[in-house]
N, C-alpha and C. Protein backbone atom coordinates (compact mmCIF):
# COMPACT_ATOMS: atom_id res chain seq x y z
N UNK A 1 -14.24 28.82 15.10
CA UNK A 1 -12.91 29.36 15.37
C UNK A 1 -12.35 29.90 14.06
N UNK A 2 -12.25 31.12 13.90
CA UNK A 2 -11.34 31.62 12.94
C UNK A 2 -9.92 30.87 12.63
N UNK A 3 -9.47 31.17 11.38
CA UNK A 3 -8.47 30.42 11.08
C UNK A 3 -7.32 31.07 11.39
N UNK A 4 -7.45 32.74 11.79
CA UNK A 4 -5.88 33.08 12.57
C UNK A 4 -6.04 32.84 13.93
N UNK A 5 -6.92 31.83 14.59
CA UNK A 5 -6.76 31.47 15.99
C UNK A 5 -6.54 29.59 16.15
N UNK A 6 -6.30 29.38 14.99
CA UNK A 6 -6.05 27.91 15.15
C UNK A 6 -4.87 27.53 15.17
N UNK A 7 -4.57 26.94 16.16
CA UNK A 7 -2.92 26.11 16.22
C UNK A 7 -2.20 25.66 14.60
N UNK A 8 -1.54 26.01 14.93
CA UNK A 8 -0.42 25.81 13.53
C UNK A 8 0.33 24.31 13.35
N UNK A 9 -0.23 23.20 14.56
CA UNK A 9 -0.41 22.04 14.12
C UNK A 9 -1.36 21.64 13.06
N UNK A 10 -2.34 22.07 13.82
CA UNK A 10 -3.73 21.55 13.37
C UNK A 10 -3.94 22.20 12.10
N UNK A 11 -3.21 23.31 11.49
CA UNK A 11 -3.38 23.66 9.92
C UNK A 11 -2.77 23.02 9.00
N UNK A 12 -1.28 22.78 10.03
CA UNK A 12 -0.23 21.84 9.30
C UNK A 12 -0.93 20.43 9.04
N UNK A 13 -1.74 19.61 9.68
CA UNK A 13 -1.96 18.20 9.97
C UNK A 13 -2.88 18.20 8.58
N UNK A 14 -3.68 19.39 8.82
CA UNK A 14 -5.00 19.16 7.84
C UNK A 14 -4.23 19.35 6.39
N UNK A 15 -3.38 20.12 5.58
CA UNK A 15 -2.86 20.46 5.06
C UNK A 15 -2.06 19.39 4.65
N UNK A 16 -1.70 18.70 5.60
CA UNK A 16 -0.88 17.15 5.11
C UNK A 16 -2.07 16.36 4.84
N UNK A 17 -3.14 16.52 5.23
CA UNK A 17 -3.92 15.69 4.94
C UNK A 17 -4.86 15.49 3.32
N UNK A 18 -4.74 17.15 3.34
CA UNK A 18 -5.58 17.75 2.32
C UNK A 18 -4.53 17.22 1.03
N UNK A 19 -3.14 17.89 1.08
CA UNK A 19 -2.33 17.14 0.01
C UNK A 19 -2.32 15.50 -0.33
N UNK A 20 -2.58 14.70 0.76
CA UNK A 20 -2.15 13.54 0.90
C UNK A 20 -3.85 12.82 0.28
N UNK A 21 -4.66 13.58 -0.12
CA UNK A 21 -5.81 13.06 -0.68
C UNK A 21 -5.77 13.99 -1.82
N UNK A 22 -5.39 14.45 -2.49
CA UNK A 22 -5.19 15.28 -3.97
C UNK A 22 -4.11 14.24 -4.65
N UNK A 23 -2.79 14.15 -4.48
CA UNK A 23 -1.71 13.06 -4.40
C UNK A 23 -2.53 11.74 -4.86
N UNK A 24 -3.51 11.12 -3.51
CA UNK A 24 -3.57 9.49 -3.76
C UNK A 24 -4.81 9.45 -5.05
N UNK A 25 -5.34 10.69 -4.92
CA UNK A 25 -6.49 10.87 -6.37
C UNK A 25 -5.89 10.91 -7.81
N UNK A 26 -4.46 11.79 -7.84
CA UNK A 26 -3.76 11.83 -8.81
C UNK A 26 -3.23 10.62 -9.12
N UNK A 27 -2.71 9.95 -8.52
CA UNK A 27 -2.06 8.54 -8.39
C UNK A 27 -3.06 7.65 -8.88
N UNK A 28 -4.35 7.33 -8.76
CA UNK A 28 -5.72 6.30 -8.90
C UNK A 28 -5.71 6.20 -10.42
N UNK A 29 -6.24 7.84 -10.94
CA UNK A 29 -6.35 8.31 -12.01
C UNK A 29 -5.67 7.43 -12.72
N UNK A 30 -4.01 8.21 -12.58
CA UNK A 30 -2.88 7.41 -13.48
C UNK A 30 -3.03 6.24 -13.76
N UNK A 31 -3.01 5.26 -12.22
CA UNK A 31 -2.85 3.81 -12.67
C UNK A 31 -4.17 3.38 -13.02
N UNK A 32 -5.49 3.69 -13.01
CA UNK A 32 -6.57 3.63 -13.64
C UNK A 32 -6.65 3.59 -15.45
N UNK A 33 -5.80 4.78 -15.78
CA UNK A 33 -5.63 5.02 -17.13
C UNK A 33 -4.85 4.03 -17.87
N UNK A 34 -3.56 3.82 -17.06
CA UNK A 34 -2.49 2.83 -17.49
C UNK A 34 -3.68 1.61 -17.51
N UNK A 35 -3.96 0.72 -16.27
CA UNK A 35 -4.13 -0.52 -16.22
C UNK A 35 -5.41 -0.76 -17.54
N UNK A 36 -6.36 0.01 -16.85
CA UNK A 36 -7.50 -0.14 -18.35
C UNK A 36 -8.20 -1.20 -18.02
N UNK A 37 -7.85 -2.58 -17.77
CA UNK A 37 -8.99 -3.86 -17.14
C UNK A 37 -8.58 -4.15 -15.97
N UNK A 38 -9.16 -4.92 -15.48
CA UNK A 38 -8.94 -6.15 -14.11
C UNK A 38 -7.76 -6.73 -14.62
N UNK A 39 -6.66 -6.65 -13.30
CA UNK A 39 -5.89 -7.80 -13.79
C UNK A 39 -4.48 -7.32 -12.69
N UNK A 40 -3.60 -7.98 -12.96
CA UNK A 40 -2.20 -6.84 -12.53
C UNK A 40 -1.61 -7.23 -13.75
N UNK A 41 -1.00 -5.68 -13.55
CA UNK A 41 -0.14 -5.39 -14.89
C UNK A 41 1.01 -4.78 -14.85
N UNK A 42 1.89 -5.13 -15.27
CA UNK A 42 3.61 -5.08 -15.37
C UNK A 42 3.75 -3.80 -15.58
N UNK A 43 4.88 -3.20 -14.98
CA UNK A 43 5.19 -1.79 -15.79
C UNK A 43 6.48 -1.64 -16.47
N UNK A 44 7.12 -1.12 -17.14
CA UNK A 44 8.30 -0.44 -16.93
C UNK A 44 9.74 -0.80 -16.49
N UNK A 45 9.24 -0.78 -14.89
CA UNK A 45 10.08 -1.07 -14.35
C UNK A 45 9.79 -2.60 -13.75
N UNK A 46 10.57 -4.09 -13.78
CA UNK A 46 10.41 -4.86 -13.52
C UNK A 46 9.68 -5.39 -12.46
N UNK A 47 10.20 -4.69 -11.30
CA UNK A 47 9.54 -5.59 -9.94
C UNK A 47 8.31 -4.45 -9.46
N UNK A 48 8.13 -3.03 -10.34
CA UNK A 48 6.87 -2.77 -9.75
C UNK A 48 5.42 -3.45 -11.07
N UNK A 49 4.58 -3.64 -10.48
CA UNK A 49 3.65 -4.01 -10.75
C UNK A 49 2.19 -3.08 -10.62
N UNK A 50 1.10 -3.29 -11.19
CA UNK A 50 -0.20 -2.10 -10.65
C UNK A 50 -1.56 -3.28 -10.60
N UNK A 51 -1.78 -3.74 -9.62
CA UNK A 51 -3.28 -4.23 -9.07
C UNK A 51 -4.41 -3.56 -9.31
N UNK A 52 -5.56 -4.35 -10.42
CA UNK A 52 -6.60 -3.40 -10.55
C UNK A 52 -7.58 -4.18 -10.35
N UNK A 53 -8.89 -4.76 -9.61
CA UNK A 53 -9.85 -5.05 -9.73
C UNK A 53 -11.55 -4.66 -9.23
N UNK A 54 -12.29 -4.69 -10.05
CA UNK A 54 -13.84 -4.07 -9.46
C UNK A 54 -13.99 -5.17 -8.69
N UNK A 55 -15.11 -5.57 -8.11
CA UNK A 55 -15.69 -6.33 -6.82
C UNK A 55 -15.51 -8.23 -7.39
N UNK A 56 -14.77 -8.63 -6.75
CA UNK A 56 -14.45 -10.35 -6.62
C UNK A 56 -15.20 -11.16 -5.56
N UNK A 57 -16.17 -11.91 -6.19
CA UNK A 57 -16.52 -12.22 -5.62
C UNK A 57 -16.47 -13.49 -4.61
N UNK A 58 -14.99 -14.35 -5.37
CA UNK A 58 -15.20 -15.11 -4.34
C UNK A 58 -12.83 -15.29 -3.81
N UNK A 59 -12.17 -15.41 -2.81
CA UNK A 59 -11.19 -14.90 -1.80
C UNK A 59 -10.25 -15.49 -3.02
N UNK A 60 -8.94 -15.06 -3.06
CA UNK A 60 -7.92 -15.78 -3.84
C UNK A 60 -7.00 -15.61 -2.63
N UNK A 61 -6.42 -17.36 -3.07
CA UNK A 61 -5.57 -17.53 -2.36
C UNK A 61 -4.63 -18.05 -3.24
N UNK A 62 -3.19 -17.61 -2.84
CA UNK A 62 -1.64 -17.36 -3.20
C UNK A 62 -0.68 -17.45 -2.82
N UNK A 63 0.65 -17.36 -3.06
CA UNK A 63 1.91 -17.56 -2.18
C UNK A 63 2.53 -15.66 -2.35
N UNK A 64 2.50 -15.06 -1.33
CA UNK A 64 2.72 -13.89 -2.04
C UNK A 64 4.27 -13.45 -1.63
N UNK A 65 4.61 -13.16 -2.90
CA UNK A 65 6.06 -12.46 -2.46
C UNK A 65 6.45 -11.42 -2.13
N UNK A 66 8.00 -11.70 -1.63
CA UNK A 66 7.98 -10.19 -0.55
C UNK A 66 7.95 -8.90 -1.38
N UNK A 67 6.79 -8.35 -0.72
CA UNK A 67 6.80 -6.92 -1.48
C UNK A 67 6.33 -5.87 -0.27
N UNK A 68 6.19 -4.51 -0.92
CA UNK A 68 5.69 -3.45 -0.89
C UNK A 68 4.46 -3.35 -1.55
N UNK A 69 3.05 -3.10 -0.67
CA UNK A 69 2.07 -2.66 -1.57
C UNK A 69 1.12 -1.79 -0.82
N UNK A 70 0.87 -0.99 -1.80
CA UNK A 70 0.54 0.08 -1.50
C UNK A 70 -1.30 0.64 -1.83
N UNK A 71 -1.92 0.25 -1.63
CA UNK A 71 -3.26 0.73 -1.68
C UNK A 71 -3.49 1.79 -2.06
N UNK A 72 -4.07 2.32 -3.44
CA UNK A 72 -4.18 3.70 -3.41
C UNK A 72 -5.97 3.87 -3.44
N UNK A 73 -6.94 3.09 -3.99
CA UNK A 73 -8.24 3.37 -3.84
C UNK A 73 -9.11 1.67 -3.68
N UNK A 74 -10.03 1.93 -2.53
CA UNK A 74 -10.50 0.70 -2.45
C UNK A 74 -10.16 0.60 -1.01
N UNK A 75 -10.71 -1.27 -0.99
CA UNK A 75 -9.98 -1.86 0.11
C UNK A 75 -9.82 -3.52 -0.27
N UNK A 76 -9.01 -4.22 0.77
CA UNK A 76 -9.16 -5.60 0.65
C UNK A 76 -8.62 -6.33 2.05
N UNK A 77 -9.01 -7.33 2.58
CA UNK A 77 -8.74 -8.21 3.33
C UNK A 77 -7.74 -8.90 3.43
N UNK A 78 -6.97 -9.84 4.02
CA UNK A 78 -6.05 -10.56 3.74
C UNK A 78 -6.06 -11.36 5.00
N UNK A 79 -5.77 -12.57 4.81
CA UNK A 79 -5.61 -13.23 5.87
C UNK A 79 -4.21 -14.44 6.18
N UNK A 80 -3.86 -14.31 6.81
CA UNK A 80 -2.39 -15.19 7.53
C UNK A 80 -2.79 -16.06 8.35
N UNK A 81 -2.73 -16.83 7.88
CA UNK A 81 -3.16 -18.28 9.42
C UNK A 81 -4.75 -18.28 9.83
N UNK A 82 -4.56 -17.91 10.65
CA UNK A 82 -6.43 -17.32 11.35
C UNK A 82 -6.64 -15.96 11.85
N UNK A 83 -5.73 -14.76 11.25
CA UNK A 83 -5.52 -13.63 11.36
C UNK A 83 -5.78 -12.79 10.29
N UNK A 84 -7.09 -11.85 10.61
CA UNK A 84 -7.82 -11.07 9.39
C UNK A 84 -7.14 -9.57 9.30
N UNK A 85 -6.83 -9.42 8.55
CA UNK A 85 -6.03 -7.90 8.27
C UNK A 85 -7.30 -7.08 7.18
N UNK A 86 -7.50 -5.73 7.44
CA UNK A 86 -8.08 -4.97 6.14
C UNK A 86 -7.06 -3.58 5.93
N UNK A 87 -6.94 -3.88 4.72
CA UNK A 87 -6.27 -2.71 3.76
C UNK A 87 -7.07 -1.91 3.02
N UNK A 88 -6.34 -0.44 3.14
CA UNK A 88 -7.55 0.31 2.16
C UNK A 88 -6.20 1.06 2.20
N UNK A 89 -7.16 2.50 1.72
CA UNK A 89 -6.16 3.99 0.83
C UNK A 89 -5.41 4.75 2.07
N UNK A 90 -5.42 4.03 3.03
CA UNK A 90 -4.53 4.99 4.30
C UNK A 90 -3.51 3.69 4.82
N UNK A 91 -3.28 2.75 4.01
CA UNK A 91 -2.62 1.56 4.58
C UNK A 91 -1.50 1.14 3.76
N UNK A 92 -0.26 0.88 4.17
CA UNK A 92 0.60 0.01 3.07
C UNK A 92 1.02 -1.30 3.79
N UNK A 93 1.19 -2.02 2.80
CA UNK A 93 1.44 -3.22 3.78
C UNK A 93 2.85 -3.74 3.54
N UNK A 94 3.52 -4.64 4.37
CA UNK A 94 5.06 -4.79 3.56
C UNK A 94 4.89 -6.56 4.39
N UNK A 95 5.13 -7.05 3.02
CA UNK A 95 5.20 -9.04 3.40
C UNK A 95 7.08 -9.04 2.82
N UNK A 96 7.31 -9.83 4.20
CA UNK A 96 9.02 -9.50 4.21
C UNK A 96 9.71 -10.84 3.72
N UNK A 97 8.63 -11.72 3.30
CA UNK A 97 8.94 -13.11 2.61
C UNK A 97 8.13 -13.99 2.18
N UNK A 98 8.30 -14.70 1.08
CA UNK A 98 6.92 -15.53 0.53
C UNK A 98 6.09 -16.00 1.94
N UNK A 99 4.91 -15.77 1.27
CA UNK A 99 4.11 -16.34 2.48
C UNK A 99 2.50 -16.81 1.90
N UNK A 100 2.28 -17.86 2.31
CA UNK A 100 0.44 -18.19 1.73
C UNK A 100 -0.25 -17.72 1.96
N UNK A 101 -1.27 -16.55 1.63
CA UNK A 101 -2.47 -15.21 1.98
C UNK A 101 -3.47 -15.86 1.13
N UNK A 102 -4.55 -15.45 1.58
CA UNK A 102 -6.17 -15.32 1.13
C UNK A 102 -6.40 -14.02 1.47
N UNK A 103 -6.26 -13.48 0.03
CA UNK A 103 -7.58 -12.01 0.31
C UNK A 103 -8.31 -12.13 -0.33
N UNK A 104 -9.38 -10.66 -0.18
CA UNK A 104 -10.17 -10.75 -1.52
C UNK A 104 -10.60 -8.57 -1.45
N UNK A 105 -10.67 -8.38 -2.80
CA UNK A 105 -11.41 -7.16 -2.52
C UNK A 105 -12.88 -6.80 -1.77
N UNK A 106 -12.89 -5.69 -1.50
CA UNK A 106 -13.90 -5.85 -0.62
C UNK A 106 -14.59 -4.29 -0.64
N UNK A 107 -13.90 -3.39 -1.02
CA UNK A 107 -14.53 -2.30 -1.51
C UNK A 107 -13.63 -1.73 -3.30
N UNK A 108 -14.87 -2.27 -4.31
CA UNK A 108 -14.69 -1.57 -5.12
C UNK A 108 -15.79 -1.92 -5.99
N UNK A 109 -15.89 -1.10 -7.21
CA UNK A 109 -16.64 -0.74 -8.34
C UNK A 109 -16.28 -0.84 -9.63
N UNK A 110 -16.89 -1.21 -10.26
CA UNK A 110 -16.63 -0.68 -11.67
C UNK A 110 -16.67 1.04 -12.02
N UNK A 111 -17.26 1.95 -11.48
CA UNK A 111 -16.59 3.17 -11.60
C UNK A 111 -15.25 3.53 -10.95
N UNK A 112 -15.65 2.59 -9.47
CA UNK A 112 -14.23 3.52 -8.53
C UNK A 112 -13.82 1.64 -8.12
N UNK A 113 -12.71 1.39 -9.05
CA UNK A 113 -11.91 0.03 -9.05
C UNK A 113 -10.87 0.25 -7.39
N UNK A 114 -10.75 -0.95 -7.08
CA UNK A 114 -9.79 -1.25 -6.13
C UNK A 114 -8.33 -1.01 -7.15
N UNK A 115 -7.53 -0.47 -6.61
CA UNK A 115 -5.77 0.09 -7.70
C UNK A 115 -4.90 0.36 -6.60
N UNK A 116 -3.64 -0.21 -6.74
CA UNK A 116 -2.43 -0.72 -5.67
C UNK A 116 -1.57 -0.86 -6.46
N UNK A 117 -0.59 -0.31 -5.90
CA UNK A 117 1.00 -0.53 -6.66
C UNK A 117 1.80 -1.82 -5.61
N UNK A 118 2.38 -2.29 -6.03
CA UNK A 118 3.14 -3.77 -5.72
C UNK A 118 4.64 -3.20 -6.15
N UNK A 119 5.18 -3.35 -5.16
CA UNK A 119 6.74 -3.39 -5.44
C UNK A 119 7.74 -4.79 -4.97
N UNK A 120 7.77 -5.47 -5.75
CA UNK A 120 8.37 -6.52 -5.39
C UNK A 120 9.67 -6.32 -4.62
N UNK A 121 10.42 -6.79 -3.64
CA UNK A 121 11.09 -6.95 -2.89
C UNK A 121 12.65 -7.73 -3.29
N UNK A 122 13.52 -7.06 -3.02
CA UNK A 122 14.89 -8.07 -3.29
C UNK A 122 15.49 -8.50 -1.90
N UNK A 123 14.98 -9.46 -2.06
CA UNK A 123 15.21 -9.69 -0.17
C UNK A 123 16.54 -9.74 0.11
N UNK A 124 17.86 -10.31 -0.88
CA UNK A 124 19.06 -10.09 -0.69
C UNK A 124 19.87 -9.08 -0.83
N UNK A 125 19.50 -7.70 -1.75
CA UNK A 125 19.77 -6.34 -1.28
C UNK A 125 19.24 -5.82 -0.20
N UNK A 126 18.36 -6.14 0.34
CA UNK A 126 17.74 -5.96 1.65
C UNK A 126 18.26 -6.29 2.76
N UNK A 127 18.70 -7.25 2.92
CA UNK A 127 19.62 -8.15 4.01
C UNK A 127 21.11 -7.67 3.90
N UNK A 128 21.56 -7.00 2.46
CA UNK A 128 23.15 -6.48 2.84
C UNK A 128 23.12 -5.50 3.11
N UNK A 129 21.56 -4.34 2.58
CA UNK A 129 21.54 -2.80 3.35
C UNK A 129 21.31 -2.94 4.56
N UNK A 130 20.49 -3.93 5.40
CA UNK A 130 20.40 -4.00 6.54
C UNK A 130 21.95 -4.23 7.39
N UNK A 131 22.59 -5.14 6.75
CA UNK A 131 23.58 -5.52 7.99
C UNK A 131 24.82 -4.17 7.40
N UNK A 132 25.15 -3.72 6.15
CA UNK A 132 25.95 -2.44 6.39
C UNK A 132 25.38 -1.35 7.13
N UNK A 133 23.90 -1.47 7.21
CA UNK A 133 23.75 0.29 8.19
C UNK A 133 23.25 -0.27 9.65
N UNK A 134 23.03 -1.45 9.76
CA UNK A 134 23.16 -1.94 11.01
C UNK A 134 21.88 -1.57 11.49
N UNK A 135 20.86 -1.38 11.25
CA UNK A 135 19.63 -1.14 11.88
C UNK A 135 18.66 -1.87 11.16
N UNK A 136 17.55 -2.28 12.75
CA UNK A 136 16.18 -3.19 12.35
C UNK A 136 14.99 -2.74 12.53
N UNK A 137 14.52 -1.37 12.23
CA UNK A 137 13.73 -0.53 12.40
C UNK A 137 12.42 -1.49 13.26
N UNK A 138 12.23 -2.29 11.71
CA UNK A 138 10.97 -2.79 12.01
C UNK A 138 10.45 -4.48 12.69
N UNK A 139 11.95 -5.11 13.04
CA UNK A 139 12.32 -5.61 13.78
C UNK A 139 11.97 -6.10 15.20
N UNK A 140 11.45 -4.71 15.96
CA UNK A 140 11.19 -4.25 17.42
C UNK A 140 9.86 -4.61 17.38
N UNK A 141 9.02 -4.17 15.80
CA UNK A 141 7.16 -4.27 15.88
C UNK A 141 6.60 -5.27 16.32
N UNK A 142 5.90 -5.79 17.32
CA UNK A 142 5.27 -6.52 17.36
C UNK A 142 4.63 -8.02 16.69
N UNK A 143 4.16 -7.12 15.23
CA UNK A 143 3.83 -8.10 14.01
C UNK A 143 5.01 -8.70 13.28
N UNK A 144 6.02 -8.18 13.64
CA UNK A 144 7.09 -8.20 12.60
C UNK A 144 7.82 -9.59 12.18
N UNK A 145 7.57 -10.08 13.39
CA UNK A 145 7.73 -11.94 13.67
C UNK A 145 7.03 -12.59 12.60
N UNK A 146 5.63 -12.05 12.25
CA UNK A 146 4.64 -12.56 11.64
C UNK A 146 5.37 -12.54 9.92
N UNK A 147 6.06 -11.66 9.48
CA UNK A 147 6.11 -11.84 8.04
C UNK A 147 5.54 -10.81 6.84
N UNK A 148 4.41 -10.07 8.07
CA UNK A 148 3.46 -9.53 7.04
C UNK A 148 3.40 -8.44 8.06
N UNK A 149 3.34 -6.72 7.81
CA UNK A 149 3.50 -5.71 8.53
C UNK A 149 2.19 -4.74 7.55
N UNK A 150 1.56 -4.04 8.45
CA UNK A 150 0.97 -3.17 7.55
C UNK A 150 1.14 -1.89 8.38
N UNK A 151 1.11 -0.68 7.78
CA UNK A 151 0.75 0.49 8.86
C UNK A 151 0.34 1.84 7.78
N UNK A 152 0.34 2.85 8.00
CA UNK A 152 -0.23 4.14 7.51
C UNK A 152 0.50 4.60 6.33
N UNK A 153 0.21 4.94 5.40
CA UNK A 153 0.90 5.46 4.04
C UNK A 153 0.84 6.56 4.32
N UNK A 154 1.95 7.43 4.87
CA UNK A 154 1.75 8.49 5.27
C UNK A 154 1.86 10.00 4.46
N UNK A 155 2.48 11.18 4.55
CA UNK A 155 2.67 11.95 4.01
C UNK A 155 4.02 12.01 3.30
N UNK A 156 4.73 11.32 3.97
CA UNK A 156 6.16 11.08 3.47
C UNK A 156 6.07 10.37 2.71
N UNK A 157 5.26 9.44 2.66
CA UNK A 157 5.38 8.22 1.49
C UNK A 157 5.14 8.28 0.01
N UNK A 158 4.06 9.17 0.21
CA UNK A 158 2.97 9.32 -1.21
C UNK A 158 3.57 10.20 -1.93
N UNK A 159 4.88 11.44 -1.81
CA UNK A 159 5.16 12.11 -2.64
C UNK A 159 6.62 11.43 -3.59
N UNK A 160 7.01 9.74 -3.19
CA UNK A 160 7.57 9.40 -3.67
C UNK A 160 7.51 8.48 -4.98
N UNK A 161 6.19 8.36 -4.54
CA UNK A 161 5.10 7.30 -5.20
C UNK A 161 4.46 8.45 -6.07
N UNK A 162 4.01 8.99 -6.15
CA UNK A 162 3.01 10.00 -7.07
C UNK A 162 3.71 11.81 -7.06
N UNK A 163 4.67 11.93 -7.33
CA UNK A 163 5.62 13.08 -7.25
C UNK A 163 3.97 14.39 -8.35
N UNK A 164 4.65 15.38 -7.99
CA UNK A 164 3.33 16.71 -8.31
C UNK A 164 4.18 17.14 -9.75
């Protein structure tokens, strides 16, 4: 199919897609360069943080606080109770209060490291933006009971996180 006969979704979709993997490559790079070893490492700004590790071989388990994190290359597991979750570079996950997890990495390298940004959470600015704008978006989800939410890092997301 020629490309002046293709739906102008489907150029748009790919095109979000195509940016949205240039973006999470630019983004790797960066925090690749910054972090430099295994480890997480502080930035800047207080409550964000940057996750870097090649292949672990055996699960860490933790109390993890409420954050934002964001997968940019790799993947990793996580588990809640008796409930297996996997995260990779199309996933963000959001834990909405301390909670005890076991993950472990599960795809990475010493060339191409597992790298995630962590945004720690202020759960009490959170709770007064919630009740002044009066909405529980994520509330309604299913998982949301659970504590721990993951879903798609989408196109909207990544240009806030890794600006061009």
């Amino acid at each position: 199919m020629s490309e002046a006969h293709r739906h102008p979704a489907l150029v748009e979709r790919e095109e979000d897609q195509l940016r949205i993997t240039v973006q999470r490559a630019e983004l790797a790079a960066r925090i690749d360069r910054y972090a430099g070893h295994d480890g997480t490492h502080a930035t800047a700004v207080p409550q964000l943080s940057l996750p870097k590790a090649t292949p672990v071989d055996q699960p860490v388990h933790v109390l993890h606080r409420a954050a934002l994190c964001i997968v940019v290359q790799g993947s990793k597991w996580v588990l809640l109770n008796n409930e297996l979750s996997v995260y990779d570079a199309a996933t963000c996950l959001v834990v909405s209060h301390d909670l005890p997890l076991t993950g472990q990495v599960i795809a990475a390298s010493p060339e191409v490291p597992y790298l995630a940004l962590r945004l720690d959470l202020a759960l009490e600015e959170i709770a007064a933006l919630s009740r002044e704008i009066g909405e529980h978006p994520v509330a309604d989800h299913p998982v949301a009971s659970r504590g721990i939410y993951g879903q798609e890092a989408s196109a909207t997301l990544l240009p806030f996180i890794a600006p061009g």
